[in-house]
Protein backbone atom coordinates (compact mmCIF):
# COMPACT_ATOMS: atom_id res chain seq x y z
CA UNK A 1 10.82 82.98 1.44
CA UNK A 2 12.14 85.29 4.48
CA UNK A 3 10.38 88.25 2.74
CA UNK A 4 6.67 86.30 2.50
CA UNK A 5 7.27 84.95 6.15
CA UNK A 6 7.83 88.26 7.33
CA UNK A 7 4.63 89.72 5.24
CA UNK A 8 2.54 86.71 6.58
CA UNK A 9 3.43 87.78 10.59
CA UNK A 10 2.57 91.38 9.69
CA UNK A 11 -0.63 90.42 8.10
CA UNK A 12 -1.36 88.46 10.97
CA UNK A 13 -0.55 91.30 13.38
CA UNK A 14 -2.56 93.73 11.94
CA UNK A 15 -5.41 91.21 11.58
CA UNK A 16 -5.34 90.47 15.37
CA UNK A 17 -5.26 94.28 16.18
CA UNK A 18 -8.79 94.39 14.78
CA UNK A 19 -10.23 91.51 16.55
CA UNK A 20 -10.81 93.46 19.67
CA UNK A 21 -12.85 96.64 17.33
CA UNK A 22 -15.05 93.54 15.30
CA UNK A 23 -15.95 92.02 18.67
CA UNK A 24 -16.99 95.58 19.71
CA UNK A 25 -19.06 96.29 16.63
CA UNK A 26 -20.73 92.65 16.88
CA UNK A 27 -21.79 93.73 20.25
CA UNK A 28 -23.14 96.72 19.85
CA UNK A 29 -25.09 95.69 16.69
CA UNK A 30 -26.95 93.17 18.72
CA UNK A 31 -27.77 95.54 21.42
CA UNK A 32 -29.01 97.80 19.55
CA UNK A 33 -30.64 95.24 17.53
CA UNK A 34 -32.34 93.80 21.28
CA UNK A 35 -32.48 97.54 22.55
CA UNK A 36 -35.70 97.38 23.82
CA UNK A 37 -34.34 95.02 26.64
CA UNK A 38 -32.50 97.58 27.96
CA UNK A 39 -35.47 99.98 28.93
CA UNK A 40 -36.67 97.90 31.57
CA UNK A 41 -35.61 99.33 34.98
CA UNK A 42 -37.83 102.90 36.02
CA UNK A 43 -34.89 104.12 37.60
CA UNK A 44 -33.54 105.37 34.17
CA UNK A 45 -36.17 107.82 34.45
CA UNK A 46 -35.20 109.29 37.56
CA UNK A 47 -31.45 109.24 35.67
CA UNK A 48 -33.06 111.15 33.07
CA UNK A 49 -34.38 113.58 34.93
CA UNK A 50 -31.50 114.55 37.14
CA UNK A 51 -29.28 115.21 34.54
CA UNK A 52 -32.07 117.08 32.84
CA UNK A 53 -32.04 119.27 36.18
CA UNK A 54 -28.07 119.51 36.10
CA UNK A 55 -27.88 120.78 32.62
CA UNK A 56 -31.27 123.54 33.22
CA UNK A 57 -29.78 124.75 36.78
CA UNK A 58 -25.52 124.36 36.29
CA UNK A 59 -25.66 122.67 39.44
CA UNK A 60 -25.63 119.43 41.21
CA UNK A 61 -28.23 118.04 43.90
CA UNK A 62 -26.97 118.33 47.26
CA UNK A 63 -30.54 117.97 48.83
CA UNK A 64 -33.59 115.57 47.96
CA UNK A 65 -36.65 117.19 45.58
CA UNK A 66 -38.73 114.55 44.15
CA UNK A 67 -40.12 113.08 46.98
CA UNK A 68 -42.32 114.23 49.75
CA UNK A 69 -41.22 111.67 52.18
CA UNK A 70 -37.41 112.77 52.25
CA UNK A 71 -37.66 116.55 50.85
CA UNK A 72 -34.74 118.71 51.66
CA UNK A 73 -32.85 115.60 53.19
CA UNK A 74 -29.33 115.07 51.91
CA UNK A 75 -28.53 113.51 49.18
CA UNK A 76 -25.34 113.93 46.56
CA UNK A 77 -25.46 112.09 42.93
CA UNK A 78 -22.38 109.71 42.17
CA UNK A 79 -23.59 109.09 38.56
CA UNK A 80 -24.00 112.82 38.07
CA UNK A 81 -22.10 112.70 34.35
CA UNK A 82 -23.73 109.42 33.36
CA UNK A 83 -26.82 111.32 34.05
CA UNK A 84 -25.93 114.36 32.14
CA UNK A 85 -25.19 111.67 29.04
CA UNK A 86 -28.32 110.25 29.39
CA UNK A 87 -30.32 113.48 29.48
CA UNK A 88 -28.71 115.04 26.71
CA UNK A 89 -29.02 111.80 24.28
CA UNK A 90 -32.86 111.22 25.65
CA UNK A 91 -33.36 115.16 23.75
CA UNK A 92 -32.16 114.17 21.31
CA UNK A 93 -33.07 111.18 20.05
CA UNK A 94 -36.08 109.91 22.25
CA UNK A 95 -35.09 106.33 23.96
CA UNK A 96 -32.93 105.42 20.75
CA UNK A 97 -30.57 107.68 22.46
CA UNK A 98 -29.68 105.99 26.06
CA UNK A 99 -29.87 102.75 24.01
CA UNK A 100 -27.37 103.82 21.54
CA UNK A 101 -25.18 104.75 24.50
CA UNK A 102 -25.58 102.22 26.51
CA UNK A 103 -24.89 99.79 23.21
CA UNK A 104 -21.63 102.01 22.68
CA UNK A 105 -20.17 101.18 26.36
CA UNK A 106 -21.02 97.38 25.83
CA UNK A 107 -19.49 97.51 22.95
CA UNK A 108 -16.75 99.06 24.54
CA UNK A 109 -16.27 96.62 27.44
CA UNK A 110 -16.22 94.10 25.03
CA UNK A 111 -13.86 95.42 22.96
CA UNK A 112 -11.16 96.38 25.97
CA UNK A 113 -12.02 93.08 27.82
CA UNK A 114 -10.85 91.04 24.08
CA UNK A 115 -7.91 93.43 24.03
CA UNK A 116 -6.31 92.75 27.55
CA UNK A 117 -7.22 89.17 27.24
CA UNK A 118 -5.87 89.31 23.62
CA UNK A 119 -1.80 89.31 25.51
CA UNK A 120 -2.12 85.85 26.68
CA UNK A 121 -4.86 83.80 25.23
CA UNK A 122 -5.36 82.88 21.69
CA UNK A 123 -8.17 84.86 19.74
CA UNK A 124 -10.64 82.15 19.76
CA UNK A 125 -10.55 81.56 23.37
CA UNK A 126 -10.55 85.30 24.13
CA UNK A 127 -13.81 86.10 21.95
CA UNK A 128 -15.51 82.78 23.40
CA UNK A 129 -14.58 84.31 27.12
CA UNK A 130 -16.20 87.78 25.66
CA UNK A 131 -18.93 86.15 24.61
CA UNK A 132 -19.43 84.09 28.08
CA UNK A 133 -18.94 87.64 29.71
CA UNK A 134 -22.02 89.35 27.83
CA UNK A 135 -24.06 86.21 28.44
CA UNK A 136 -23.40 86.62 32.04
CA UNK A 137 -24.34 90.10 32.36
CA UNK A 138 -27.45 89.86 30.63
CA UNK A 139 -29.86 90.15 33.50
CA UNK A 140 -28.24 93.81 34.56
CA UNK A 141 -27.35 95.27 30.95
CA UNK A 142 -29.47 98.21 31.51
CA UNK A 143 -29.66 101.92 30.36
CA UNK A 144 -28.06 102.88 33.75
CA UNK A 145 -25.00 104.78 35.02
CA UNK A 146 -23.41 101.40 35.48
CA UNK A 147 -23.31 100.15 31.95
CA UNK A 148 -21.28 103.37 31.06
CA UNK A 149 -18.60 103.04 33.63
CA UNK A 150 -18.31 99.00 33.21
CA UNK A 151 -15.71 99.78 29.81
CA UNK A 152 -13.81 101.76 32.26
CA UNK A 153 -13.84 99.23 35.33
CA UNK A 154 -12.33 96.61 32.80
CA UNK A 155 -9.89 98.98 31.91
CA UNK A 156 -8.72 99.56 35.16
CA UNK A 157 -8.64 96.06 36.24
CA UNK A 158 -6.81 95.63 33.74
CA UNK A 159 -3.78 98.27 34.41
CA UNK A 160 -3.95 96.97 37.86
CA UNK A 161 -3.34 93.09 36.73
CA UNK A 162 -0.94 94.08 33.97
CA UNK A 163 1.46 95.91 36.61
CA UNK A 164 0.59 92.83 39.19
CA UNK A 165 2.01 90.54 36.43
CA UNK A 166 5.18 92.55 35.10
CA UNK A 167 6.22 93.30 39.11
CA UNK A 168 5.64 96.71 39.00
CA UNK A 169 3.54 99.74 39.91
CA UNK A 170 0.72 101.19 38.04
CA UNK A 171 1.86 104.12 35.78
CA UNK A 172 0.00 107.10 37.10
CA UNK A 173 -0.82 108.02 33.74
CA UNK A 174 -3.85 105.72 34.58
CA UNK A 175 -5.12 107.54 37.59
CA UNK A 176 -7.32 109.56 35.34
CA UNK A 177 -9.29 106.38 34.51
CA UNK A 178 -10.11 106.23 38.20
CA UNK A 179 -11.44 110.04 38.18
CA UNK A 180 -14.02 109.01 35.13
CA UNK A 181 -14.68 106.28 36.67
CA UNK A 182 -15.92 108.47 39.98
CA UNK A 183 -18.19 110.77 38.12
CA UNK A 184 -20.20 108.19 36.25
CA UNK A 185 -20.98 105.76 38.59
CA UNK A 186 -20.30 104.96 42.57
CA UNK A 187 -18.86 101.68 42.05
CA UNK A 188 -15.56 103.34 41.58
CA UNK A 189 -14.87 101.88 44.95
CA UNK A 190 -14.93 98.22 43.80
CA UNK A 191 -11.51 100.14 41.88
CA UNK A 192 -10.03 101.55 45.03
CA UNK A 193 -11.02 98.00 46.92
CA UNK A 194 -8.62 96.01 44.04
CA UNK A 195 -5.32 97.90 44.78
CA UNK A 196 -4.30 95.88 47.93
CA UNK A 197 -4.92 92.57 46.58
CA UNK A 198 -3.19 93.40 43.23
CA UNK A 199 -0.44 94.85 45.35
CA UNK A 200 0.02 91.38 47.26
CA UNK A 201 0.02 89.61 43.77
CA UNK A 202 2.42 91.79 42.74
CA UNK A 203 4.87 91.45 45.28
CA UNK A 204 4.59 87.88 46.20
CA UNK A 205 7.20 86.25 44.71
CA UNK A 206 10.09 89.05 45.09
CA UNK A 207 12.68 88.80 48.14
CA UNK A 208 11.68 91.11 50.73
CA UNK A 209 13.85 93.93 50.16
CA UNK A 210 12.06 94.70 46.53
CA UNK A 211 9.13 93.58 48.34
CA UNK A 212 9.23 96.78 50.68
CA UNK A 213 9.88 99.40 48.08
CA UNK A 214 7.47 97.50 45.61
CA UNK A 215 4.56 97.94 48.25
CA UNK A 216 5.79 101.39 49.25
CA UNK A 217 5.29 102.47 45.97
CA UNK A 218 1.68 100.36 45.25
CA UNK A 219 0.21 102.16 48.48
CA UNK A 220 1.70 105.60 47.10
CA UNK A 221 -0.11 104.42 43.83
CA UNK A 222 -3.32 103.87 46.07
CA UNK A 223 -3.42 107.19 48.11
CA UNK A 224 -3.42 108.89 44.51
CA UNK A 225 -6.31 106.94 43.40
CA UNK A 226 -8.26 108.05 46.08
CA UNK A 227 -7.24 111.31 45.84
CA UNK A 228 -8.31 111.05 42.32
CA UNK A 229 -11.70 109.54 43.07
CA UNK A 230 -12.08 112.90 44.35
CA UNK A 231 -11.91 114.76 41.89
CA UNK A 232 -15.37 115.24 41.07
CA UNK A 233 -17.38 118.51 41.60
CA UNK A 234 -18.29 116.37 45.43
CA UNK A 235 -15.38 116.24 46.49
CA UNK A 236 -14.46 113.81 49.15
CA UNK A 237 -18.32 113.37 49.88
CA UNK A 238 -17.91 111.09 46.55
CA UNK A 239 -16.49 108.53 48.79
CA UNK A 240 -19.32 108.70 50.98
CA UNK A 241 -22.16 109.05 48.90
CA UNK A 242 -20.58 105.82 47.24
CA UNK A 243 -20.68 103.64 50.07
CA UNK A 244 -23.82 104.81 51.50
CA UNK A 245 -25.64 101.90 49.55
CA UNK A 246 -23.50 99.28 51.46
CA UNK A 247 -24.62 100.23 54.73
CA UNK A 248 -28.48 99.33 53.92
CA UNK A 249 -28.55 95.78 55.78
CA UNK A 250 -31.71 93.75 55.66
CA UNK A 251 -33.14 95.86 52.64
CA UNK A 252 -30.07 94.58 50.20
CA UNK A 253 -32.33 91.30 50.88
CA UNK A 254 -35.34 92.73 49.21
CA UNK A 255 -34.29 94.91 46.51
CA UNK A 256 -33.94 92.66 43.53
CA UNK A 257 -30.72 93.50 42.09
CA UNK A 258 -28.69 93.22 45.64
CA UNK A 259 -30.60 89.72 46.30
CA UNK A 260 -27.85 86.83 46.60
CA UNK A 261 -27.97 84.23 44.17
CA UNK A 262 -30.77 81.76 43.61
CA UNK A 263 -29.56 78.33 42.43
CA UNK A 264 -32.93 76.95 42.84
CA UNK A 265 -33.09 76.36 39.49
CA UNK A 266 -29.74 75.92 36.60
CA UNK A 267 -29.01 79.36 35.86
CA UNK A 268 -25.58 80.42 33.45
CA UNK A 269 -24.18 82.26 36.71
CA UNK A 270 -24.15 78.27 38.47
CA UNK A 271 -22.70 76.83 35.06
CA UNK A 272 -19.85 79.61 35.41
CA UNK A 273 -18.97 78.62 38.76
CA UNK A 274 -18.93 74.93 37.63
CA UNK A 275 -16.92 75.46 34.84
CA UNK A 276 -14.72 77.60 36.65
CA UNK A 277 -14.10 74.44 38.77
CA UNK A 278 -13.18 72.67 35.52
CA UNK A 279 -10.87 74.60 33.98
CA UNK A 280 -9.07 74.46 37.04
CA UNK A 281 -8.97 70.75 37.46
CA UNK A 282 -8.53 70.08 33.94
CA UNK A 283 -5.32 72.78 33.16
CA UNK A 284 -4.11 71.86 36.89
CA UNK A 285 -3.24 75.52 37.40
CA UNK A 286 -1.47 76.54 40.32
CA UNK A 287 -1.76 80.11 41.39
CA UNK A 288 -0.92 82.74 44.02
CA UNK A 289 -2.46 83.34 47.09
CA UNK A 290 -3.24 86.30 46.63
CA UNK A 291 -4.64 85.86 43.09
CA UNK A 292 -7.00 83.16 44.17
CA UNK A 293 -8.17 85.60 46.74
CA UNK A 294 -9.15 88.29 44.08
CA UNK A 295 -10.97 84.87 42.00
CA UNK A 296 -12.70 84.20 45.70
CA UNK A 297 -13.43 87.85 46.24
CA UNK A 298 -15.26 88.09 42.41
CA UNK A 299 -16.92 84.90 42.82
CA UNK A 300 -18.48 86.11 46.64
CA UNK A 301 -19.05 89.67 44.93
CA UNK A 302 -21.42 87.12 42.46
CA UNK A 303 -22.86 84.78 44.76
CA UNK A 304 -24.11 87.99 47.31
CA UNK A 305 -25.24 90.45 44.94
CA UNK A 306 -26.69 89.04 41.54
CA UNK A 307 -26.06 92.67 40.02
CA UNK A 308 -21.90 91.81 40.52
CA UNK A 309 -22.18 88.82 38.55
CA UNK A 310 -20.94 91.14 35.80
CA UNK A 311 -17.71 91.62 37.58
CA UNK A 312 -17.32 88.54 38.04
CA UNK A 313 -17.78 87.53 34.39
CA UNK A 314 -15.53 90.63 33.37
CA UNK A 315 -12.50 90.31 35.90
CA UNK A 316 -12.24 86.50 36.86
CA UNK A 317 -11.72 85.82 33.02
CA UNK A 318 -8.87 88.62 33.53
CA UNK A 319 -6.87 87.45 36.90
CA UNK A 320 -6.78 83.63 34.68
CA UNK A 321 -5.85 85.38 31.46
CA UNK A 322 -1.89 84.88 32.54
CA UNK A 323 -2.17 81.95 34.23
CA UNK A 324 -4.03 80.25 31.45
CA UNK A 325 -1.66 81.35 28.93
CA UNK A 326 1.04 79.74 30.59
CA UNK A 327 0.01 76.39 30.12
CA UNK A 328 -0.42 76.72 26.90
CA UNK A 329 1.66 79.91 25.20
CA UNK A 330 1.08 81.67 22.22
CA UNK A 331 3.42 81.07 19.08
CA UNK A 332 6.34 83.49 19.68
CA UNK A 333 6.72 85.41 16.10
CA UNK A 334 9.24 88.32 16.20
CA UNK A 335 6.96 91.13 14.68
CA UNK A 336 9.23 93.68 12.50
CA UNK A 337 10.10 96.64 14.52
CA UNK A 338 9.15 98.83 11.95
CA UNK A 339 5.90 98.85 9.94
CA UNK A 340 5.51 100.13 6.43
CA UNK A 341 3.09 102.80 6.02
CA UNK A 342 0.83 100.29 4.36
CA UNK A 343 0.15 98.15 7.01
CA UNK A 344 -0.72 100.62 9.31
CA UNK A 345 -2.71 102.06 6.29
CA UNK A 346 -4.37 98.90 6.11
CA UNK A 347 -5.00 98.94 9.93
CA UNK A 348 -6.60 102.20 9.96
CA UNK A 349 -8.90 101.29 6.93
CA UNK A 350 -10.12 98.57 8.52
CA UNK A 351 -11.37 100.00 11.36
CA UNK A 352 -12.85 102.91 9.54
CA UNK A 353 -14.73 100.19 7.41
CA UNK A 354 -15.75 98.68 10.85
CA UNK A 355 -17.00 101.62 12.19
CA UNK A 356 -18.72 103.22 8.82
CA UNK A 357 -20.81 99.53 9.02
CA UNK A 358 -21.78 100.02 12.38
CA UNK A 359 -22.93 103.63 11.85
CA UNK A 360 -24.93 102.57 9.01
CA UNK A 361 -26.66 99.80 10.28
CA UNK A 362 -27.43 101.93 13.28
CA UNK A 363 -28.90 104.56 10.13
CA UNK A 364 -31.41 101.94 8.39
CA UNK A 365 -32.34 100.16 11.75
CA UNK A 366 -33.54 103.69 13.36
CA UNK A 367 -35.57 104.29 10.39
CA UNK A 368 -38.13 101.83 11.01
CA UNK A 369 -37.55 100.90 14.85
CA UNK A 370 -38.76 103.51 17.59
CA UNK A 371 -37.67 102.23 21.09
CA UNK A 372 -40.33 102.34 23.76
CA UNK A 373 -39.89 101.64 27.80
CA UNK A 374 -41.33 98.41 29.27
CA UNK A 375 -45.21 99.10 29.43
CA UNK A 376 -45.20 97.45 33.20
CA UNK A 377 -43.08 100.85 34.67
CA UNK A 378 -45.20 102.94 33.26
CA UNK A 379 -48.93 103.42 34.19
CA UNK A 380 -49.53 106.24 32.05
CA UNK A 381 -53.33 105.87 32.16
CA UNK A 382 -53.17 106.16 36.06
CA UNK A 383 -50.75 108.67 36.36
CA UNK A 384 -53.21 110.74 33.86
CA UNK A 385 -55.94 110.07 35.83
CA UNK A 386 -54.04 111.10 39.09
CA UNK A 387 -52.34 114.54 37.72
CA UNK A 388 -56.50 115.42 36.49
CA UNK A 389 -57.12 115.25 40.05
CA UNK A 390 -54.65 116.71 40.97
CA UNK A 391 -53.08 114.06 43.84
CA UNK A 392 -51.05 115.72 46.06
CA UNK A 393 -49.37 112.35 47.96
CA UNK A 394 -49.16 109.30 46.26
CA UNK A 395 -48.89 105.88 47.88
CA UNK A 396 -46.51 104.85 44.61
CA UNK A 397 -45.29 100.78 44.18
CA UNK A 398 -41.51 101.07 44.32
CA UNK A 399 -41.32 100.21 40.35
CA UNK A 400 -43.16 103.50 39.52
CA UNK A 401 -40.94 105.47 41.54
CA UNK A 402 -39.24 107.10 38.31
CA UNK A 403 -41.76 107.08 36.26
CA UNK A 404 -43.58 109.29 38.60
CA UNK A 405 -40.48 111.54 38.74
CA UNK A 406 -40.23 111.85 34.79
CA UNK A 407 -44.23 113.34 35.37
CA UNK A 408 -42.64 115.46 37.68
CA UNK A 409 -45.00 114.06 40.38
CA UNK A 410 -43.45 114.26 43.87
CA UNK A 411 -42.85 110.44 45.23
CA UNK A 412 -43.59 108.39 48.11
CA UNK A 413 -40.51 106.35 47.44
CA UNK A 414 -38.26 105.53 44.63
CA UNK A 415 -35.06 103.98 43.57
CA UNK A 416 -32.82 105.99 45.74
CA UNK A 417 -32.56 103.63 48.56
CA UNK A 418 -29.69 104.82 50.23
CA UNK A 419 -31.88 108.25 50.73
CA UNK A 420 -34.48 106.89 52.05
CA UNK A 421 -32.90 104.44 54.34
CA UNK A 422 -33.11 100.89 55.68
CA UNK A 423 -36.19 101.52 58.20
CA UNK A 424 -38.22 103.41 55.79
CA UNK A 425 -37.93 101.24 52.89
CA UNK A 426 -38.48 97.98 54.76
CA UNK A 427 -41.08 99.68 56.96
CA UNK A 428 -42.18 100.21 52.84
CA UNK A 429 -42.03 96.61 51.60
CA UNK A 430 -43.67 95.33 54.37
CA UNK A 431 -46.77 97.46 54.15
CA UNK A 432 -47.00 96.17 50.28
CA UNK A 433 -46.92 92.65 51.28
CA UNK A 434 -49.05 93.41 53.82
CA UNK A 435 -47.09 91.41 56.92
CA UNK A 436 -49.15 93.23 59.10
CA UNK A 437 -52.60 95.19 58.10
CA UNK A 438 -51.42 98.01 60.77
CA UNK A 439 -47.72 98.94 58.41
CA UNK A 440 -50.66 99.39 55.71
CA UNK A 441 -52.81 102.13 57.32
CA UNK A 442 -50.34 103.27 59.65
CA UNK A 443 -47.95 104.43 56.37
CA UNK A 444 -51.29 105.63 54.85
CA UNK A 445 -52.22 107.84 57.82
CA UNK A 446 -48.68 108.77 58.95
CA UNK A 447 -47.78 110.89 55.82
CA UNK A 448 -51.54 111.89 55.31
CA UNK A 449 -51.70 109.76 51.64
CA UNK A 450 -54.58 111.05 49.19
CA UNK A 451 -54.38 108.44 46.46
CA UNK A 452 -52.23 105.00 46.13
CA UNK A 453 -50.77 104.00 42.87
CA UNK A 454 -49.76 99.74 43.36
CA UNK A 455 -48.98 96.98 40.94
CA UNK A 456 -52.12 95.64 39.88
CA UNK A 457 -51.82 92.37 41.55
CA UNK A 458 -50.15 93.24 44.46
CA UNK A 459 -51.23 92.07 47.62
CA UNK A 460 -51.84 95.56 49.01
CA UNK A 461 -54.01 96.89 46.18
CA UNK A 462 -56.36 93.74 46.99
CA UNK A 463 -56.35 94.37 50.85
CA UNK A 464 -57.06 98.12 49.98
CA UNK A 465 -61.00 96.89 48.40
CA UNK A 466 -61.37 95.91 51.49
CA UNK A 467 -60.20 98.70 54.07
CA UNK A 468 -63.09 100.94 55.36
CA UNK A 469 -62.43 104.33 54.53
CA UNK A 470 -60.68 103.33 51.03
CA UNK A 471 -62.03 103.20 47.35
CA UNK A 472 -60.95 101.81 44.38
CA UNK A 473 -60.77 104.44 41.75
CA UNK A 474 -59.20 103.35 38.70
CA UNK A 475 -57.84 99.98 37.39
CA UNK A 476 -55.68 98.58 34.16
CA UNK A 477 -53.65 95.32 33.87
CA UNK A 478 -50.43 98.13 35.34
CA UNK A 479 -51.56 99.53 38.05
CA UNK A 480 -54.53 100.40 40.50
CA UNK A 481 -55.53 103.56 41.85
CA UNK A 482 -57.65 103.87 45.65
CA UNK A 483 -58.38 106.60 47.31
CA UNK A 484 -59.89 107.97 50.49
CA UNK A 485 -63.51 106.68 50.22
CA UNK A 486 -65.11 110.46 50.99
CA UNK A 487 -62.87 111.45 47.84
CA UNK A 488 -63.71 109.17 45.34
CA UNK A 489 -66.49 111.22 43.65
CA UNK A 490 -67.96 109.51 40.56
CA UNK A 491 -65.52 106.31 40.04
CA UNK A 492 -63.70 105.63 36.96
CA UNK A 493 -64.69 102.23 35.65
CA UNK A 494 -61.79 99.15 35.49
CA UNK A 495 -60.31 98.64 32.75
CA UNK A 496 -59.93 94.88 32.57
């Protein structure tokens, strides 16, 4: 009886250890399966194309060269690995290959986020939470630098709150985690930003003696993660380059990804918040200050910047996990101390099996699915038409912005808002609404354009059939070409 008791907790143990890998391999078969989805933001091609220039030169940008608007200005890449991963799996497998990647670190996130969650919640509530997570995120799961560093931002959340919990400091061993995290993507700093408030949660009950050393030792903790933020081929100029995007003002308004929330209409972001609310009232959980700060800081991060809702589906879920546990613990089984070679046999089989699925399924779905970008980022007619021409300075929507750069086209503006500034890119937006008729031709004349490339329907394209001295050229249900009317030549008929 004390022999099949014992078998039945290891079986159980070594089932739960797989939990975390099945809910990684479920995710990533059903982005890969909905991969197409991710290939919807033009900036990838800019992504692309950097790391394409990395790899061919062994260097990194320090200067801007895609656009003729900013050329030569300053500008560092903080994504500058992510973009060297993208390039290299773009040769080789077409747009299967940031897909594939991009699947990997979801599945990844998923799989780390079950794991940490895994110490405090039962299984079912930690895959549902998972599940809630990915839902979340949806709108800004992208082929971008940020997709591949999200697995590690849950992982370091996750030291941090694990240390906060057991009244400790972070082992250093971690600090590497916060170096990857630099190279692939700038929001590292969200990291760096997390250290004080975990620090205050980790201290907050202790007398104030073990207080002082405790904090002595977080803030020791938190002058070697910044020192290893900068250890990246920047340099300190990582930490500046990363933050440069925060001091954009009135253009985070604009720029759909740093809008604030709409609740207009019932979205799952509003239904998070609300049951949020619930859980609270309805487990009556009492928390720290300073944990309910880092649950008001996620849920601000959310309600300013849709593209954070995906921290705050990732890390609230991770300062409740304890909290939540405590009101209602797991079963406490004393698991054997010692493991028979079987078991772990067992263990390791599984996961190979796991794996070996995934890997095939990712073998029969490529051989009849070919991944293609979203046909509204890329006007390939137009930008044909434009090259034959030979355009030297192209009015370009901000949406073709990286397309452009993948046709190694030079760029009135593109994704890279933090190089070309607040003022420009409003000064930008503006003209494309057309607030004012004089932004319009004043842009036009200022920077001596040849040839605009706009959105079909935007309102600029229309005003320009109108403008004396302007032509329309070229037109598809994309994008519209004008240009100067005593360069039009024989025009192109509309498509329709």
């Amino acid at each position: 009886m004390s022999l099949s008791f014992t078998n039945s907790i290891t079986v159980q143990g070594r089932a739960r250890a797989l939990v975390p890998l099945c809910v990684g391999a479920g995710a990533y078969l059903f982005f890969l399966y909905i991969g197409d989805t991710l290939l919807q933001d033009s900036d990838s091609f800019w992504q692309i194309k950097i790391g394409q220039w990395i790899l061919d030169h062994h260097a990194l940008p320090y200067t801007d060269f895609y656009s003729f608007t900013r050329q030569g200005q300053p500008w560092i890449s903080t994504s500058w690995l992510s973009q060297i991963l993208f390039s290299v799996s773009y040769t080789q497998w077409d747009w299967a290959g940031p897909v594939i990647l991009s699947a990997l670190a979801i599945a990844a996130s998923a799989a780390i986020f079950v794991y940490l969650l895994d110490a405090h919640l039962e299984i079912p509530h930690s895959v549902l939470f998972a599940m809630l997570a990915v839902l979340l995120s949806l709108h800004h799961i992208l082929a971008r630098p940020h997709i591949l560093a999200l697995p590690v931002m849950i992982a370091w959340v996750g030291v941090l709150m694990n240390a906060a919990d057991r009244k400790v400091t972070p082992s250093w061993v971690w600090l590497p985690l916060m170096s990857l995290w630099a190279n692939l993507h700038g929001g590292f700093v969200l990291g760096l930003a997390l250290i004080g408030p975990m620090a205050l949660e980790a201290i907050w009950t202790l007398d104030s003696g073990k207080q002082i050393r405790l904090l002595a030792r977080w803030f020791l903790f938190g002058v070697a993660a910044m020192a290893a933020a900068c250890v990246t081929p920047y340099g300190w100029r990582t930490l500046l380059g990363a933050t440069n995007i925060l001091n954009l003002g009135e253009l985070l308004s604009v720029i759909s990804e740093w809008m604030p929330a709409n609740f207009a209409s019932f979205s799952a972001f509003e239904g998070a918040i609300l049951g949020l609310i619930a859980i609270g009232l309805f487990r009556g959980l009492t928390l720290s200050p300073p944990r309910i700060l880092l649950i008001l800081l996620f849920t601000w991060m959310g309600l300013t910047h849709v593209r954070s809702i995906e921290a705050f589906a990732f890390l609230v879920p991770l300062a409740l996990a304890k909290p939540l546990g405590e009101t209602s613990p797991l079963p406490q089984t004393d698991t054997p101390a010692t493991e028979s070679w079987a078991a772990r046999y067992v263990t390791m089989t599984g996961a190979l099996m796991i794996a070996a699925a995934a890997w095939t399924s990712t073998s029969i779905y490529m051989s009849h699915h070919r991944f293609t970008f979203t046909m509204d980022q890329t006007p390939v007619a137009a930008v044909d038409l434009l090259q034959q021409r030979k355009a030297q300075r192209i009015f370009n929507a901000y949406q073709f912005g990286g397309y452009l750069i993948s046709r190694d086209i030079p760029v009135f503006v593109d994704g890279r808002a933090e190089l070309y500034g607040e003022k420009f890119v409003m000064d930008f937006f503006k003209a494309i609404e057309v607030k004012k008729l004089d932004n319009l031709t004043r842009l036009l004349d200022e920077y001596k354009i040849d040839a605009t490339l706009l959105v079909a329907d935007s309102p600029a394209a229309q005003v320009l059939d109108h403008i004396k001295g302007w032509k329309r050229l070229y037109g598809d249900n994309i994008a519209v070409i004008h240009v100067r009317d005593d360069e039009a030549g024989a025009v192109a008929p509309a498509k329709p």
